[in-house]
PDB file of N, CA and C in Angstrom:
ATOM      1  N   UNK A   1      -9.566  -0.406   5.323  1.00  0.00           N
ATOM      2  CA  UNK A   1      -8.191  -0.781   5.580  1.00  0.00           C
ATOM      3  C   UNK A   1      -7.540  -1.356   4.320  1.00  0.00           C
ATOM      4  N   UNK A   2      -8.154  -2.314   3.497  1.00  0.00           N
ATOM      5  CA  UNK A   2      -7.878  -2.592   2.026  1.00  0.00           C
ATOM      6  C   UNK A   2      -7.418  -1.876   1.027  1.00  0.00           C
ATOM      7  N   UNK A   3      -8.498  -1.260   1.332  1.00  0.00           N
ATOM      8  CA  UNK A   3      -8.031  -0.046   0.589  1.00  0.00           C
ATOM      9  C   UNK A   3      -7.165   0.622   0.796  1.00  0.00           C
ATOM     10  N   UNK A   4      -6.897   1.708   1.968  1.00  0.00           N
ATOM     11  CA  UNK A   4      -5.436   2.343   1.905  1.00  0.00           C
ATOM     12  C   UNK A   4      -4.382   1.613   1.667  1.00  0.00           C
ATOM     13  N   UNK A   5      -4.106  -0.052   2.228  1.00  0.00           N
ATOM     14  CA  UNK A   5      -3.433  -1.094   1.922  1.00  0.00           C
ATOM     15  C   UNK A   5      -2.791  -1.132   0.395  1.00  0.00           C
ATOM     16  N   UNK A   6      -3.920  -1.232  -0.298  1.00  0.00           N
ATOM     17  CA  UNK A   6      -3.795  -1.215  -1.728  1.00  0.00           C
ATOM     18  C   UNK A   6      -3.039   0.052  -2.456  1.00  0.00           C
ATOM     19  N   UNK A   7      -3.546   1.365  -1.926  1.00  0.00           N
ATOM     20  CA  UNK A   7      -3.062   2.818  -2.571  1.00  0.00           C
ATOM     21  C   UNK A   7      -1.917   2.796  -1.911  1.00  0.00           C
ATOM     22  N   UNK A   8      -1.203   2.183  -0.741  1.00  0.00           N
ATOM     23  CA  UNK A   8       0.194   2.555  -0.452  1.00  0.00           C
ATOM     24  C   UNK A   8       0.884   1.348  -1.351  1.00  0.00           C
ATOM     25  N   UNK A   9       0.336   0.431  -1.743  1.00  0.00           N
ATOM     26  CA  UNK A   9       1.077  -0.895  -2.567  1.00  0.00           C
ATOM     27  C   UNK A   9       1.354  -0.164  -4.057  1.00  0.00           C
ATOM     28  N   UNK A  10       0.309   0.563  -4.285  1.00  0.00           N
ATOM     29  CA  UNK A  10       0.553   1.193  -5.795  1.00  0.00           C
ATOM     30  C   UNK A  10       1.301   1.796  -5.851  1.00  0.00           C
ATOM     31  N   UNK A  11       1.191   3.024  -4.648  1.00  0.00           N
ATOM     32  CA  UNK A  11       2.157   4.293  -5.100  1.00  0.00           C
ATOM     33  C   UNK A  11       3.377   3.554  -4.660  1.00  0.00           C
ATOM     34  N   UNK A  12       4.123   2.507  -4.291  1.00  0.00           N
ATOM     35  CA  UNK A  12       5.399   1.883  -4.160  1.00  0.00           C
ATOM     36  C   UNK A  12       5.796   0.886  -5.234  1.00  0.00           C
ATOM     37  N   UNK A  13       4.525   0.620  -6.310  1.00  0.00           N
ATOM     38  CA  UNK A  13       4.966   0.293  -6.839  1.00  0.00           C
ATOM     39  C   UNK A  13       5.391   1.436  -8.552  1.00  0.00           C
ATOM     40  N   UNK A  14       4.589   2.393  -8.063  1.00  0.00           N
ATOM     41  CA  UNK A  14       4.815   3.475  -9.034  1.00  0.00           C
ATOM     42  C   UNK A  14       6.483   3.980  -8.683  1.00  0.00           C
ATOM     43  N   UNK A  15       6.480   3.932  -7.845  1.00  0.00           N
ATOM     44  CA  UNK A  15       8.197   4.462  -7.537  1.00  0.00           C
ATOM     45  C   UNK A  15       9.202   3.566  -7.908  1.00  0.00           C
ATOM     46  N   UNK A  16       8.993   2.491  -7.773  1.00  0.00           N
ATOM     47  CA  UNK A  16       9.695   0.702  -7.969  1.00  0.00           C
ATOM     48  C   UNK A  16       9.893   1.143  -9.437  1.00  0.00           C
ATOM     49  N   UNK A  17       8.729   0.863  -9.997  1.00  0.00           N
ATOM     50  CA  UNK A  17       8.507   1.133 -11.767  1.00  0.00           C
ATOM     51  C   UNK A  17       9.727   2.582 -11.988  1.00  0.00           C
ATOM     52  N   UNK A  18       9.621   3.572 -11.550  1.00  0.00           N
ATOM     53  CA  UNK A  18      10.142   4.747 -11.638  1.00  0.00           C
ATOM     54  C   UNK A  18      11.815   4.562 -12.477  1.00  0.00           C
ATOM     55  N   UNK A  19      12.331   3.563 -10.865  1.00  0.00           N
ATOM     56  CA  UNK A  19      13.705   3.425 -10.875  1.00  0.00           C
ATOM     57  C   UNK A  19      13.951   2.313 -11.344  1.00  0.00           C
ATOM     58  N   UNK A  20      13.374   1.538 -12.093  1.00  0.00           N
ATOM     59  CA  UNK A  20      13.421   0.851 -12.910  1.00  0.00           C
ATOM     60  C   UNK A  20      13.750   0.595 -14.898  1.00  0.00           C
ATOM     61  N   UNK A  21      15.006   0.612 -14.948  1.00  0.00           N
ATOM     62  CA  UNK A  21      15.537   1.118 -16.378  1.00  0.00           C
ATOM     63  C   UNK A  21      15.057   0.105 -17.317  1.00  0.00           C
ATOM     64  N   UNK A  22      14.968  -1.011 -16.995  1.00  0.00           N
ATOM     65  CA  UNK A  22      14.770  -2.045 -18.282  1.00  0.00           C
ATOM     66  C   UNK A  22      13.083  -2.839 -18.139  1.00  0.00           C
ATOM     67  N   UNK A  23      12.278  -1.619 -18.391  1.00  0.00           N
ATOM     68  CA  UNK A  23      11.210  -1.423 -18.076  1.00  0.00           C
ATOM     69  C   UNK A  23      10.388  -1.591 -19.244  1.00  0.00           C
ATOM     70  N   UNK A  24      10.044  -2.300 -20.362  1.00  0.00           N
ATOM     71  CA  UNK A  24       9.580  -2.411 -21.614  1.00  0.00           C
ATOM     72  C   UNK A  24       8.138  -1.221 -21.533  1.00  0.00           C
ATOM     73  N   UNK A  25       8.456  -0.248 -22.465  1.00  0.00           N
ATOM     74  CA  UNK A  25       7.329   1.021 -22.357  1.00  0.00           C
ATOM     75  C   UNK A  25       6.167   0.545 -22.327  1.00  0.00           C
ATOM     76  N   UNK A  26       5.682  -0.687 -23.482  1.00  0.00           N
ATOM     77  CA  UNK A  26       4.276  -1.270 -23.417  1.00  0.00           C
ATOM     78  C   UNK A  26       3.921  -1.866 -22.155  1.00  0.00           C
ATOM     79  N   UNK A  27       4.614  -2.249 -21.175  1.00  0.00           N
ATOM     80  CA  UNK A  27       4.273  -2.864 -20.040  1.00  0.00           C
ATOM     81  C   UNK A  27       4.324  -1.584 -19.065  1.00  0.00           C
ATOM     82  N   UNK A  28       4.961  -0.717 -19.237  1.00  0.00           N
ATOM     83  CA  UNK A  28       4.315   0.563 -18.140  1.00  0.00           C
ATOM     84  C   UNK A  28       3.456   1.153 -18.844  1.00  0.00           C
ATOM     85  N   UNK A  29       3.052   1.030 -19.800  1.00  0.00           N
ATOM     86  CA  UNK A  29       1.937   1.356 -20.361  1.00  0.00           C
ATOM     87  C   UNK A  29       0.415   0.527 -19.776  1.00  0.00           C
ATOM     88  N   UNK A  30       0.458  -0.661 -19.761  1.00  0.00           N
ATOM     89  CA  UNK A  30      -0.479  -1.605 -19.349  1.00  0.00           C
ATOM     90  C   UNK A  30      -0.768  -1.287 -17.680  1.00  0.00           C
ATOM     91  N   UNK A  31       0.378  -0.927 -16.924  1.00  0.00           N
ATOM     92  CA  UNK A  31       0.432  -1.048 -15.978  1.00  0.00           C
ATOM     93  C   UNK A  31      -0.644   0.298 -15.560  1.00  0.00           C
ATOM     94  N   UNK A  32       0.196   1.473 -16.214  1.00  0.00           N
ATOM     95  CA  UNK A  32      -0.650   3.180 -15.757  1.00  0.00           C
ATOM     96  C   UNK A  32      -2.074   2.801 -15.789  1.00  0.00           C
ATOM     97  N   UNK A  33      -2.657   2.032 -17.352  1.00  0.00           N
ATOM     98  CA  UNK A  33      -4.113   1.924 -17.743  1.00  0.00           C
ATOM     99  C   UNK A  33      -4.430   0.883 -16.646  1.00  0.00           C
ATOM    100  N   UNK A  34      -3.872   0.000 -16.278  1.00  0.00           N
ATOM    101  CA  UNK A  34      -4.708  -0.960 -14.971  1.00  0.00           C
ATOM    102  C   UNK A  34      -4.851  -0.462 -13.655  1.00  0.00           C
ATOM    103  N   UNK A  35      -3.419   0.136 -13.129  1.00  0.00           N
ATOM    104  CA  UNK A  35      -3.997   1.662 -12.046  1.00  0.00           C
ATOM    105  C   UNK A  35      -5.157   2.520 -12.033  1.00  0.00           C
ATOM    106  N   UNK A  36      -5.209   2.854 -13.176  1.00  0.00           N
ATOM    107  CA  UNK A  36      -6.029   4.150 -13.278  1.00  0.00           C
ATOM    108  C   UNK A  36      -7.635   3.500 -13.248  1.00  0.00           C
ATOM    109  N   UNK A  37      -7.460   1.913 -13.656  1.00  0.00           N
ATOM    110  CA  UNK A  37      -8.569   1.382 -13.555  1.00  0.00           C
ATOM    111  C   UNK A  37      -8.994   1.222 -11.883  1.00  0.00           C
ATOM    112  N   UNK A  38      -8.212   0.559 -11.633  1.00  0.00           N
ATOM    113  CA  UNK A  38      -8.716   0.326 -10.017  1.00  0.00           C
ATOM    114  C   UNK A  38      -8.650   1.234  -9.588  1.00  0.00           C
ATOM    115  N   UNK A  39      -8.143   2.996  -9.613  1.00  0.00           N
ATOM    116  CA  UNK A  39      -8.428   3.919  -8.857  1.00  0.00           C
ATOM    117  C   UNK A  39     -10.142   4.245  -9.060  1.00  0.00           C
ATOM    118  N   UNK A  40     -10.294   4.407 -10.402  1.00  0.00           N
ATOM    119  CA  UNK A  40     -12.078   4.574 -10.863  1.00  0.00           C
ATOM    120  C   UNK A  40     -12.827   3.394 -10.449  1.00  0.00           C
ATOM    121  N   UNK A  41     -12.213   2.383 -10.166  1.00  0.00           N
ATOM    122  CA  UNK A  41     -13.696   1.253  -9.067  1.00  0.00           C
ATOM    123  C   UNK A  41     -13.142   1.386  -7.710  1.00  0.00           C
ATOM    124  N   UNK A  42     -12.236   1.896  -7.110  1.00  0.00           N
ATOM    125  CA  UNK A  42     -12.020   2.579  -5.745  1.00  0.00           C
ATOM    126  C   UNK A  42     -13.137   3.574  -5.132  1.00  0.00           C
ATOM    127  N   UNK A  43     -13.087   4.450  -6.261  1.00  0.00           N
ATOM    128  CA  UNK A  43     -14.024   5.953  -6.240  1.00  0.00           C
ATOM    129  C   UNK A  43     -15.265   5.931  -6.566  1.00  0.00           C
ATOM    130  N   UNK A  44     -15.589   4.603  -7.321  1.00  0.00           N
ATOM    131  CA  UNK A  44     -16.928   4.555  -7.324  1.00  0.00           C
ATOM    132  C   UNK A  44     -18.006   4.083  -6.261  1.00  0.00           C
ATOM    133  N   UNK A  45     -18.964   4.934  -6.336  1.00  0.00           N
ATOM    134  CA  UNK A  45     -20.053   4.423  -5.176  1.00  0.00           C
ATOM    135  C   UNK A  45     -20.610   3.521  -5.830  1.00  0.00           C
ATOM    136  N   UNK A  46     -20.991   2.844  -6.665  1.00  0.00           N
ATOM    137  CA  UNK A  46     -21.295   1.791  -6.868  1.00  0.00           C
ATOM    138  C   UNK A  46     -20.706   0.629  -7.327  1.00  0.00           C
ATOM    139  N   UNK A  47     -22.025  -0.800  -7.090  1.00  0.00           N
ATOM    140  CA  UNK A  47     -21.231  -1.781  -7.340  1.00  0.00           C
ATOM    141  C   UNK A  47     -19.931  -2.355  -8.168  1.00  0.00           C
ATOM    142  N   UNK A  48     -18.871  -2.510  -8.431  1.00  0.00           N
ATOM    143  CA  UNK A  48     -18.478  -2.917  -9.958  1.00  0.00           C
ATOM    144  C   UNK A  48     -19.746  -4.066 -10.552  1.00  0.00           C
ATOM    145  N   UNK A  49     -19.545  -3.998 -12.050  1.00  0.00           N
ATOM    146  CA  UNK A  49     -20.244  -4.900 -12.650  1.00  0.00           C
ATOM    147  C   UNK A  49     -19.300  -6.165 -12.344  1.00  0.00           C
ATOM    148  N   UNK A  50     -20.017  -7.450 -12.872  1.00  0.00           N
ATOM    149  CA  UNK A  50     -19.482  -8.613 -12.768  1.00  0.00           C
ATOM    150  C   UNK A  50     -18.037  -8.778 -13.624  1.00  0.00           C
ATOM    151  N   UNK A  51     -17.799  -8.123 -14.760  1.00  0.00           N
ATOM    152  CA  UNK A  51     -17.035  -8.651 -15.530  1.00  0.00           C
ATOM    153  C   UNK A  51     -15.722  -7.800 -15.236  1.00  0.00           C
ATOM    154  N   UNK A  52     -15.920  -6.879 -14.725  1.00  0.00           N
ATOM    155  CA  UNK A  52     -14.608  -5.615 -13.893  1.00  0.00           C
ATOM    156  C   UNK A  52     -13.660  -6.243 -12.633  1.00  0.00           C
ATOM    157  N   UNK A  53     -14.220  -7.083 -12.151  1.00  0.00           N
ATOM    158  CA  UNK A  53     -13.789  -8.009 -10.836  1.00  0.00           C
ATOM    159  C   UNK A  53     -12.653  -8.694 -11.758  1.00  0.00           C
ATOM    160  N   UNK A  54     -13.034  -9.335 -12.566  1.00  0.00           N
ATOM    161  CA  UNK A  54     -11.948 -10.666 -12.901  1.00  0.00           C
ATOM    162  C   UNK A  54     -11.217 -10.202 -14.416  1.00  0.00           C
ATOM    163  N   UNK A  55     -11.520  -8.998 -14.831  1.00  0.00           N
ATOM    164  CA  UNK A  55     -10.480  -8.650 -15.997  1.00  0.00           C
ATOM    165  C   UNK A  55      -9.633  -7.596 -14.885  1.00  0.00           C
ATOM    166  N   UNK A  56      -9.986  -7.191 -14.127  1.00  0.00           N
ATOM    167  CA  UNK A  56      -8.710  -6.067 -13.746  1.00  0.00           C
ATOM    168  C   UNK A  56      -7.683  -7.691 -12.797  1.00  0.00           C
ATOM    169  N   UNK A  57      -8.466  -8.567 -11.820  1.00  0.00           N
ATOM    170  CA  UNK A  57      -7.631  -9.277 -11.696  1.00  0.00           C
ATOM    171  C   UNK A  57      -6.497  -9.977 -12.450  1.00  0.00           C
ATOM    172  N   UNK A  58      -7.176 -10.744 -13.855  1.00  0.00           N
ATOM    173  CA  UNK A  58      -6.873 -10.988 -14.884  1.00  0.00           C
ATOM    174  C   UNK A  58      -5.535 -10.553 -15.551  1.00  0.00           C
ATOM    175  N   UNK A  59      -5.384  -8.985 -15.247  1.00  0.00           N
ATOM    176  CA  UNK A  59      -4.652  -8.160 -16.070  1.00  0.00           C
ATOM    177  C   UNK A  59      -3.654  -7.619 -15.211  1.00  0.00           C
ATOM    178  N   UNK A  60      -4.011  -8.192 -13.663  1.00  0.00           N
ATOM    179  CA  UNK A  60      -2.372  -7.593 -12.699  1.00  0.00           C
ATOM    180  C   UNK A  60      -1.648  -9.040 -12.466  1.00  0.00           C
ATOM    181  N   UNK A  61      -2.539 -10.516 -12.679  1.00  0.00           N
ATOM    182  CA  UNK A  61      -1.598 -11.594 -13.281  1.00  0.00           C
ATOM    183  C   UNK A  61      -0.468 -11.545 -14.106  1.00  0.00           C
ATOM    184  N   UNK A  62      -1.225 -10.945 -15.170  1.00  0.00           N
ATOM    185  CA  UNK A  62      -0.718 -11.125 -16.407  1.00  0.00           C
ATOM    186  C   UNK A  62       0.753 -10.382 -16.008  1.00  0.00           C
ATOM    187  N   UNK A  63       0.527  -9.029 -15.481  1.00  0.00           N
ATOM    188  CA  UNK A  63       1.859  -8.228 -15.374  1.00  0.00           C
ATOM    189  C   UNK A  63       2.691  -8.921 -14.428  1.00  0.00           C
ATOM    190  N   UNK A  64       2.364  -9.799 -13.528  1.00  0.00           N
ATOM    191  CA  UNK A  64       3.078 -10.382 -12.271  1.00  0.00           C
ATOM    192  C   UNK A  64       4.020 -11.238 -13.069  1.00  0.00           C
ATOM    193  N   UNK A  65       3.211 -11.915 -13.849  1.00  0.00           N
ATOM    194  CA  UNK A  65       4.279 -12.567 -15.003  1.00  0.00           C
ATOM    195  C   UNK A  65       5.173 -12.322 -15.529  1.00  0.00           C
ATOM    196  N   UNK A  66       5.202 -10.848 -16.143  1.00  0.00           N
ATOM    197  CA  UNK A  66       5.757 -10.177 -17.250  1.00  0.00           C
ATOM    198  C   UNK A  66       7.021  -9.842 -16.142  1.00  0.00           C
ATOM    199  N   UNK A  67       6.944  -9.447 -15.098  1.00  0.00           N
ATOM    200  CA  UNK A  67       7.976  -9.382 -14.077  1.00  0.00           C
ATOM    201  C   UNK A  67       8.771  -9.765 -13.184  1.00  0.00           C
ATOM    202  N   UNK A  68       8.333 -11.529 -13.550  1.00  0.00           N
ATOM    203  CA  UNK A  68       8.818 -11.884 -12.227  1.00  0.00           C
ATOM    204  C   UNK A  68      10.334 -12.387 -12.449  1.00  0.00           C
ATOM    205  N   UNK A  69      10.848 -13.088 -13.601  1.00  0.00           N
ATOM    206  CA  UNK A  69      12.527 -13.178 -13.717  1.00  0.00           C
ATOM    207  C   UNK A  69      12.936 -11.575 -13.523  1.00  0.00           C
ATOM    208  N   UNK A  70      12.706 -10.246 -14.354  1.00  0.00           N
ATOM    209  CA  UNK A  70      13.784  -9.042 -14.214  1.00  0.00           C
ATOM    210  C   UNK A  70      13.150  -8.613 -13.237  1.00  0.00           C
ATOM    211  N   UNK A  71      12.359  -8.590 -12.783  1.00  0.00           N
ATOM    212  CA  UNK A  71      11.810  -7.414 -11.845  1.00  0.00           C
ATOM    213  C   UNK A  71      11.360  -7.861 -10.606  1.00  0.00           C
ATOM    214  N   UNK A  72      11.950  -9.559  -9.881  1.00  0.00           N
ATOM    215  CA  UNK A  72      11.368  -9.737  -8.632  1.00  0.00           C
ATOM    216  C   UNK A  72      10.467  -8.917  -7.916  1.00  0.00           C
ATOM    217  N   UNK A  73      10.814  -7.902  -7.408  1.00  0.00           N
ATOM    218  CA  UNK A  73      10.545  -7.131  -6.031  1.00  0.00           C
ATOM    219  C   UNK A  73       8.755  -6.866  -6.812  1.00  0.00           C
ATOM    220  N   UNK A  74       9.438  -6.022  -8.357  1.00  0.00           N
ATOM    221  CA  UNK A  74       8.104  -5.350  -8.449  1.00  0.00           C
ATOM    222  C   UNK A  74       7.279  -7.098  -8.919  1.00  0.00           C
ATOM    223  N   UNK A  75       7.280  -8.020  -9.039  1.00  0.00           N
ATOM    224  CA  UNK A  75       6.482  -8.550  -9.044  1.00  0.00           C
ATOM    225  C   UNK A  75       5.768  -9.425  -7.581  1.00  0.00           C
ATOM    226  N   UNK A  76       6.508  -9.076  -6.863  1.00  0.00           N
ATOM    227  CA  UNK A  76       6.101  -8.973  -5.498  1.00  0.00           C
ATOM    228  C   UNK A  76       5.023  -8.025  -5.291  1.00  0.00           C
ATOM    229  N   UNK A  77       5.062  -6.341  -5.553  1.00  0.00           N
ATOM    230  CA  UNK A  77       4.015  -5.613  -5.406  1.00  0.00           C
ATOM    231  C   UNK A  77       2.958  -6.098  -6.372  1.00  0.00           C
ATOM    232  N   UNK A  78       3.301  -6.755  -7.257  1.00  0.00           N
ATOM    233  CA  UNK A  78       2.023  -6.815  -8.739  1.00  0.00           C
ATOM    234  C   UNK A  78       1.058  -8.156  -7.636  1.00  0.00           C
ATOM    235  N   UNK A  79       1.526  -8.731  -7.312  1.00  0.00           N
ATOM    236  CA  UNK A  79       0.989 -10.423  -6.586  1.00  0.00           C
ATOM    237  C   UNK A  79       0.284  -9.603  -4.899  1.00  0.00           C
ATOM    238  N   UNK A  80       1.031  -8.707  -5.017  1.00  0.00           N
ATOM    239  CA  UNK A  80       0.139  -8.017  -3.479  1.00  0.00           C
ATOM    240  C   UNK A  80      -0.641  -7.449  -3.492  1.00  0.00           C
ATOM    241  N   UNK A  81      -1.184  -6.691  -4.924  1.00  0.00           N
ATOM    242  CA  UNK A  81      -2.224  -6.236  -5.264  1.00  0.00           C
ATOM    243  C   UNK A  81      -3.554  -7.022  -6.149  1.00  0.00           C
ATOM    244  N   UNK A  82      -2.903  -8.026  -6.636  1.00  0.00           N
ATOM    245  CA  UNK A  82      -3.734  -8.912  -6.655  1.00  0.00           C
ATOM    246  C   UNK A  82      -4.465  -9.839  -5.731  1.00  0.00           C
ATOM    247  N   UNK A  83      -3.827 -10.029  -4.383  1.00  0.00           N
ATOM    248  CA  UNK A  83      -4.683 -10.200  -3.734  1.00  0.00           C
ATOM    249  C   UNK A  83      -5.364  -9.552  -2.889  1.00  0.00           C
ATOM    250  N   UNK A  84      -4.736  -8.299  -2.982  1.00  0.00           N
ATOM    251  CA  UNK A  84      -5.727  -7.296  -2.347  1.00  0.00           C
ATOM    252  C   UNK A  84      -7.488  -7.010  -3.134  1.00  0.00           C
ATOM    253  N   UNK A  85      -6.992  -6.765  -4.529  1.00  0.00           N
ATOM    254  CA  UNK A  85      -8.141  -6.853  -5.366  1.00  0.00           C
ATOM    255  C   UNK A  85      -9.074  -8.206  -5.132  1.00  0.00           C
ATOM    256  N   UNK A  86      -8.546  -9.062  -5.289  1.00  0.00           N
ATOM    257  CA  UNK A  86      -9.427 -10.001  -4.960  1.00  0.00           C
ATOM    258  C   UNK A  86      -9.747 -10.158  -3.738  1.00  0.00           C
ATOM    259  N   UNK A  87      -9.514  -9.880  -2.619  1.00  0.00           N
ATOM    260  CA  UNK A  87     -10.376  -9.764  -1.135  1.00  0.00           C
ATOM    261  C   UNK A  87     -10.705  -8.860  -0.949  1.00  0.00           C
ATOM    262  N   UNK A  88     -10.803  -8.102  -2.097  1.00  0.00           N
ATOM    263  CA  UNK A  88     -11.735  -6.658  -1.981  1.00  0.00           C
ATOM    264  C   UNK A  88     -12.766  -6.885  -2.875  1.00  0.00           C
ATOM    265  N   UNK A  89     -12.895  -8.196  -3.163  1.00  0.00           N
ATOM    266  CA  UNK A  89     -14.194  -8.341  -4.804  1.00  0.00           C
ATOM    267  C   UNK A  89     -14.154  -7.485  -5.542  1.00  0.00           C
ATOM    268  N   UNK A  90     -12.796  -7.057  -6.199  1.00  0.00           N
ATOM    269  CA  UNK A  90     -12.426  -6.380  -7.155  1.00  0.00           C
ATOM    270  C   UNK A  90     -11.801  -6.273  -8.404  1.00  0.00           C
TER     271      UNK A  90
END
């Protein structure tokens, strides 16, 4: 259930990001590479290692930050996936 939870939070926030004009490229840049991360420990059958849990958390903080004066809403999705990741020990 987390999981699909999580993949409908992304792909809304991929659309959010979309229509979003004042979007600094390095930060949708950070953003694609931290997706693409949690899709590959989604898909993996095995454990994550220890140190994958708290840098991908680590790194959807960081963006929650980067968004939260221009980009409320999407830093609403960035803070919903962070705690999804983290009650997913992810």
């Amino acid at each position: 259930m987390d999981k699909q939870k999580l993949l409908e939070i992304l792909a809304e926030l991929h659309d959010e990001l979309a229509r979003a004009e004042a979007v600094d490229a390095t930060v949708k840049e950070a953003l694609r590479r931290i997706s693409c991360d949690i899709d590959l420990a989604l898909t993996q059958d095995a454990e994550p290692s220890a140190t994958e849990p708290a840098a991908l958390s680590n790194r959807w903080a960081d963006l929650a930050t980067e968004f939260e004066t221009k980009h409320p809403h999407v830093a609403s999705l960035v803070q919903q996936v962070t705690d999804l990741l983290s009650g997913m020990g992810i």
